[in-house]
N, C-alpha and C. Protein backbone atom coordinates (compact mmCIF):
# COMPACT_ATOMS: atom_id res chain seq x y z
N UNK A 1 16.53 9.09 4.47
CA UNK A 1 16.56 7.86 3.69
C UNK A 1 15.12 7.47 3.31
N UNK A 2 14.70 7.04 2.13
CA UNK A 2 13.33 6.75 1.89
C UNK A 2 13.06 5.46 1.88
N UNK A 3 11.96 5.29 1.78
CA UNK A 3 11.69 4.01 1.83
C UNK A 3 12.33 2.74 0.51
N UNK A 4 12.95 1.80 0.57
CA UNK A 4 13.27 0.86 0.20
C UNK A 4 12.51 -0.01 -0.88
N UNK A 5 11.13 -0.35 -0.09
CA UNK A 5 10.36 -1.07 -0.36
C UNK A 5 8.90 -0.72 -0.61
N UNK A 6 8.23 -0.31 -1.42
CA UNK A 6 6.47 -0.27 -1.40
C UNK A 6 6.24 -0.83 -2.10
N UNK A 7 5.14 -1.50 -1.54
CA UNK A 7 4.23 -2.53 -2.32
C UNK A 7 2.54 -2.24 -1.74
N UNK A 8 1.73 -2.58 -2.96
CA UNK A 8 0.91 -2.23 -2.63
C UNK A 8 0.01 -3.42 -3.03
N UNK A 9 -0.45 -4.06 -2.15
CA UNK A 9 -1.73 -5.36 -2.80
C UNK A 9 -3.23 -4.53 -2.69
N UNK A 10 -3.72 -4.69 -3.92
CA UNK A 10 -4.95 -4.16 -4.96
C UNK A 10 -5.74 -5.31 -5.41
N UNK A 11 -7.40 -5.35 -5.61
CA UNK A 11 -8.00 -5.71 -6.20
C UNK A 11 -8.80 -4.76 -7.18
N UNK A 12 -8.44 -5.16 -8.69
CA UNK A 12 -9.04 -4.09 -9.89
C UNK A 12 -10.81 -3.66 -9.72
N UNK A 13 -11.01 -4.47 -8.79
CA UNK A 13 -13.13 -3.61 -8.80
C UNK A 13 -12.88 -2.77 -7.48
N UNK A 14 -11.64 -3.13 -6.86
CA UNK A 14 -11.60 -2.34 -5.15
C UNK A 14 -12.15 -0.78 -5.47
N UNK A 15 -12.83 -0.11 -5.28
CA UNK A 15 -12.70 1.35 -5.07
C UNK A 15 -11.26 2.15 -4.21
N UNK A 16 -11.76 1.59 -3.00
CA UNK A 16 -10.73 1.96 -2.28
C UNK A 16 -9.02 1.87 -2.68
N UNK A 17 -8.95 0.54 -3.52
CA UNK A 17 -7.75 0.37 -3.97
C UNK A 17 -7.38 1.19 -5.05
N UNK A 18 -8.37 2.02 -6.02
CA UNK A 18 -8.00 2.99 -7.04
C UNK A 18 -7.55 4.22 -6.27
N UNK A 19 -8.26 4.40 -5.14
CA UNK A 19 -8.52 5.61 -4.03
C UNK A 19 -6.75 6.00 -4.21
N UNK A 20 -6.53 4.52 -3.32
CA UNK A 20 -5.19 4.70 -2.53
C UNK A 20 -3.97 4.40 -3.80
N UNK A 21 -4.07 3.98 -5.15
CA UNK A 21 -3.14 4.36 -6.41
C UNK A 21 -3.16 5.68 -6.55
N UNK A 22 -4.31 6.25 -6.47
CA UNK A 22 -4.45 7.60 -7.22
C UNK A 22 -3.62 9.03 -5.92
N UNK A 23 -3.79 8.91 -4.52
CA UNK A 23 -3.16 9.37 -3.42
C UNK A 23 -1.72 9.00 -4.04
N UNK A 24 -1.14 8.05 -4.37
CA UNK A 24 0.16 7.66 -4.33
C UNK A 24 0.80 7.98 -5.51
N UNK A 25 0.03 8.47 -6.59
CA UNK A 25 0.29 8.83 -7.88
C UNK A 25 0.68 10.09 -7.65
N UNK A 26 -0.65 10.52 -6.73
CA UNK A 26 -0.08 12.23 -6.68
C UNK A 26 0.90 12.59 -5.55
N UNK A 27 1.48 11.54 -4.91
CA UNK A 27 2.18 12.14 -4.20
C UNK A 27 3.67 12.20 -4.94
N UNK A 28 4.10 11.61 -5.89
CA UNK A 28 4.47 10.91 -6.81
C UNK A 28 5.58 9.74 -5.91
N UNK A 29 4.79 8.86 -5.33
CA UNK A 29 5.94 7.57 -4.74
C UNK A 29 6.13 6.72 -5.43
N UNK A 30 7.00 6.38 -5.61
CA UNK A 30 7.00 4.94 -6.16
C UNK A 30 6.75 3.59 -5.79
N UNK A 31 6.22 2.76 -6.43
CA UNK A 31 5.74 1.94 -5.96
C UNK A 31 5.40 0.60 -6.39
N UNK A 32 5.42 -0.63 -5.99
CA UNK A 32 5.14 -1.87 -6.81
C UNK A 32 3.44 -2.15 -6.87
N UNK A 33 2.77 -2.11 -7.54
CA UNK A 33 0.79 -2.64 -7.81
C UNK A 33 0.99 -3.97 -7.91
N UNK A 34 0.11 -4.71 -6.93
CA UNK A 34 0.41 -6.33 -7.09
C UNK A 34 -1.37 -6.53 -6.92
N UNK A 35 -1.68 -7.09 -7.65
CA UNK A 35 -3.18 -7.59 -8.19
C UNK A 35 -3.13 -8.83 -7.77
N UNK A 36 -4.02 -8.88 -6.58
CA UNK A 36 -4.10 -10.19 -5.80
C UNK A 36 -5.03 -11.45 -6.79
N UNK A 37 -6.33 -11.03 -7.18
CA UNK A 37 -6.87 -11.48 -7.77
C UNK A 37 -6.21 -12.66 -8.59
N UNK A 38 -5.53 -12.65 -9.55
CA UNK A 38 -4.82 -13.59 -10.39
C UNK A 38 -3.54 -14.46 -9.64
N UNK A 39 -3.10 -14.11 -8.90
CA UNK A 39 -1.70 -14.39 -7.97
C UNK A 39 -1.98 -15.42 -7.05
N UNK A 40 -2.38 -16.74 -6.41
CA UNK A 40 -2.28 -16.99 -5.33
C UNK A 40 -1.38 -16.68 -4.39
N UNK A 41 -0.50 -16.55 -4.64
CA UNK A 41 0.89 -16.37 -3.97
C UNK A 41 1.03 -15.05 -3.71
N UNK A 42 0.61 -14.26 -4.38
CA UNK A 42 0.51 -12.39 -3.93
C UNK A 42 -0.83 -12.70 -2.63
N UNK A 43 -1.98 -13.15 -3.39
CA UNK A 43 -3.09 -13.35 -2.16
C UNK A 43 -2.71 -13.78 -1.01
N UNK A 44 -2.12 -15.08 -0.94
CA UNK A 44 -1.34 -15.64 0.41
C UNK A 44 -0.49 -14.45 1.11
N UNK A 45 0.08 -14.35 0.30
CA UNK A 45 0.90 -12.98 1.12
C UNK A 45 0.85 -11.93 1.75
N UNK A 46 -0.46 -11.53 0.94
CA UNK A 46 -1.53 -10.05 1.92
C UNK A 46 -1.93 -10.49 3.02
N UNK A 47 -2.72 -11.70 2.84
CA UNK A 47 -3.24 -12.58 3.97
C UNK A 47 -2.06 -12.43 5.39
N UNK A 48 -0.92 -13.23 4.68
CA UNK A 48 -0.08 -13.06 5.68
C UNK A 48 0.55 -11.97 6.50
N UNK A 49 0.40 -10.70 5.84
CA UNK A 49 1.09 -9.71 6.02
C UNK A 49 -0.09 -9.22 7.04
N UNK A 50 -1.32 -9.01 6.47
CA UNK A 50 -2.31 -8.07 7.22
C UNK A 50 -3.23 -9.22 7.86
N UNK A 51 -3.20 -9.92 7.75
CA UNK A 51 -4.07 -10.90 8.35
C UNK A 51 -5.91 -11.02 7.84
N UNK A 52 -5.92 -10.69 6.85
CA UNK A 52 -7.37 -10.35 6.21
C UNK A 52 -7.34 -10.71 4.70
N UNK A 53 -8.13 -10.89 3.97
CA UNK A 53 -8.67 -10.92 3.12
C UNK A 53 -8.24 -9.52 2.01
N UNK A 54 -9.04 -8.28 2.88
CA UNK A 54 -9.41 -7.12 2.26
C UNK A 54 -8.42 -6.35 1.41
N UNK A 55 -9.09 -5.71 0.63
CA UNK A 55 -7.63 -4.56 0.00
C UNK A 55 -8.05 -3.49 0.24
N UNK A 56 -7.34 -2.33 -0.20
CA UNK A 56 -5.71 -2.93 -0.84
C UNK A 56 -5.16 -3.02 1.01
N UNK A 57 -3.61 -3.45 0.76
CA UNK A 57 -2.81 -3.48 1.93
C UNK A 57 -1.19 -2.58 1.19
N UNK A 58 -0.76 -1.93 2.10
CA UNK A 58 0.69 -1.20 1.64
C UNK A 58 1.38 -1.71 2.69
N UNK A 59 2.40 -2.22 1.84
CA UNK A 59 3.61 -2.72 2.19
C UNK A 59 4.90 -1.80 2.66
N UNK A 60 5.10 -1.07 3.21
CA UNK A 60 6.70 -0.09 3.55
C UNK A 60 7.36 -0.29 4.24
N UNK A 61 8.55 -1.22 3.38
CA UNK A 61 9.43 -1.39 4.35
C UNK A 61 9.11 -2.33 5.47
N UNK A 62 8.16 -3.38 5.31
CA UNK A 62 7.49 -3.99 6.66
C UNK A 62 6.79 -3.57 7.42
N UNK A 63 6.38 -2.62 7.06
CA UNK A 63 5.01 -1.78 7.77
C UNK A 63 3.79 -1.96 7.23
N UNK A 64 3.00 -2.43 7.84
CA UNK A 64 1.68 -2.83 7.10
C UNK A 64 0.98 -1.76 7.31
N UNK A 65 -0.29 -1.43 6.14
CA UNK A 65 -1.43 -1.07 6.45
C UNK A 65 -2.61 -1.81 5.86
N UNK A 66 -3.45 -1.51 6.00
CA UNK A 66 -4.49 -2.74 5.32
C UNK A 66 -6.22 -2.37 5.58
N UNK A 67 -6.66 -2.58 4.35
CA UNK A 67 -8.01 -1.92 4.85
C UNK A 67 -8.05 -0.47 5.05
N UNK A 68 -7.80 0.52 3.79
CA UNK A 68 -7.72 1.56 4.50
C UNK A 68 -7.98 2.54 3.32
N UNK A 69 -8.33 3.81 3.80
CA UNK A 69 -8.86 4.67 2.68
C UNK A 69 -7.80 6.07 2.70
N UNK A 70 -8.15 6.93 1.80
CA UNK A 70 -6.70 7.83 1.59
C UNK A 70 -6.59 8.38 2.98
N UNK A 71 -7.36 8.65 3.38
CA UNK A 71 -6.97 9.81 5.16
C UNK A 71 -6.42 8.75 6.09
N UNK A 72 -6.82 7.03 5.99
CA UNK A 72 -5.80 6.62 7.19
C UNK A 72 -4.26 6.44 6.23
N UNK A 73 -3.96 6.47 4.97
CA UNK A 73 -2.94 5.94 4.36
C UNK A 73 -1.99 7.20 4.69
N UNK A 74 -2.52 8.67 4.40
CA UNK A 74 -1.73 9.62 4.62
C UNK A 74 -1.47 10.00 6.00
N UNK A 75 -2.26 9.19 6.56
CA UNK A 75 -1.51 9.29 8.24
C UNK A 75 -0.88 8.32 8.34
N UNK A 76 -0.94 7.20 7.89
CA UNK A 76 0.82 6.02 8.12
C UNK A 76 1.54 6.41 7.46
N UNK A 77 1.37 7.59 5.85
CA UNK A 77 2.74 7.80 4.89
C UNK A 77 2.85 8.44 6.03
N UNK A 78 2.42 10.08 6.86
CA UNK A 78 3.04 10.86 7.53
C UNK A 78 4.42 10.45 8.13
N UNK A 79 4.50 8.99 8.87
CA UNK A 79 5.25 8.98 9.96
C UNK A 79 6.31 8.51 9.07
N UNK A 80 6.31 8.32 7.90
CA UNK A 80 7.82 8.13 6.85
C UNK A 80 8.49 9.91 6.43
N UNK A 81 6.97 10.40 6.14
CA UNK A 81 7.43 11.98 5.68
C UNK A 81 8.46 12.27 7.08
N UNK A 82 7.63 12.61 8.06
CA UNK A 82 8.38 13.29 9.29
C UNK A 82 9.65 12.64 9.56
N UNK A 83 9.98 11.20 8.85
CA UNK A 83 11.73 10.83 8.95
C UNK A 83 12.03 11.39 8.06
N UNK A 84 11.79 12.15 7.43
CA UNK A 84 12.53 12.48 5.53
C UNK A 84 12.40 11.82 5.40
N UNK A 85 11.55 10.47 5.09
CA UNK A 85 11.86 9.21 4.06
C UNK A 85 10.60 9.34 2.80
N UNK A 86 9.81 10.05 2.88
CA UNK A 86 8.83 10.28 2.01
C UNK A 86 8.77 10.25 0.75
N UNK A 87 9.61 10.65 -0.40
CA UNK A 87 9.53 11.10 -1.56
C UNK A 87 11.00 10.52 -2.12
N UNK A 88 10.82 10.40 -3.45
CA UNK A 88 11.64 10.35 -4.06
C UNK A 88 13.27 11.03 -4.08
């Protein structure tokens, strides 16, 4: 079963946040881009979710990650791959 839900909170100057679109592009997941910047209510929400400020944060299914660059992201996707839930 794959994941349900991805979301991904991004800021457009983030590096890291193009990093972790471009990992997710090629993995080809699907996924929601939510641009904190303009949103209070997306911002509040990262906040809430990860407890920080920083971007981006991925959302799966209620699994946070946050603050993070492609090698820690493909070790939290891992533990969806190894359920089969990975891919499309």
């Amino acid at each position: 079963m794959k994941p349900k839900r991805i979301r991904l909170f991004i800021k457009p100057y983030c590096g890291w946040c193009h990093k972790a679109m471009r990992w997710l592009d090629e993995q080809d997941i699907d996924y929601e881009r939510i641009d904190v910047t303009g949103d209070e209510a997306a911002f509040d929400e990262m906040i809430r979710l990860s407890g920080q400020e920083l971007a981006p944060v991925i959302d799966v299914d209620g699994q946070i990650l946050a603050d993070f660059g492609p090698d820690q992201l493909a070790e939290f996707w891992s533990k969806f791959k190894n359920a089969g839930t990975a891919h499309r």
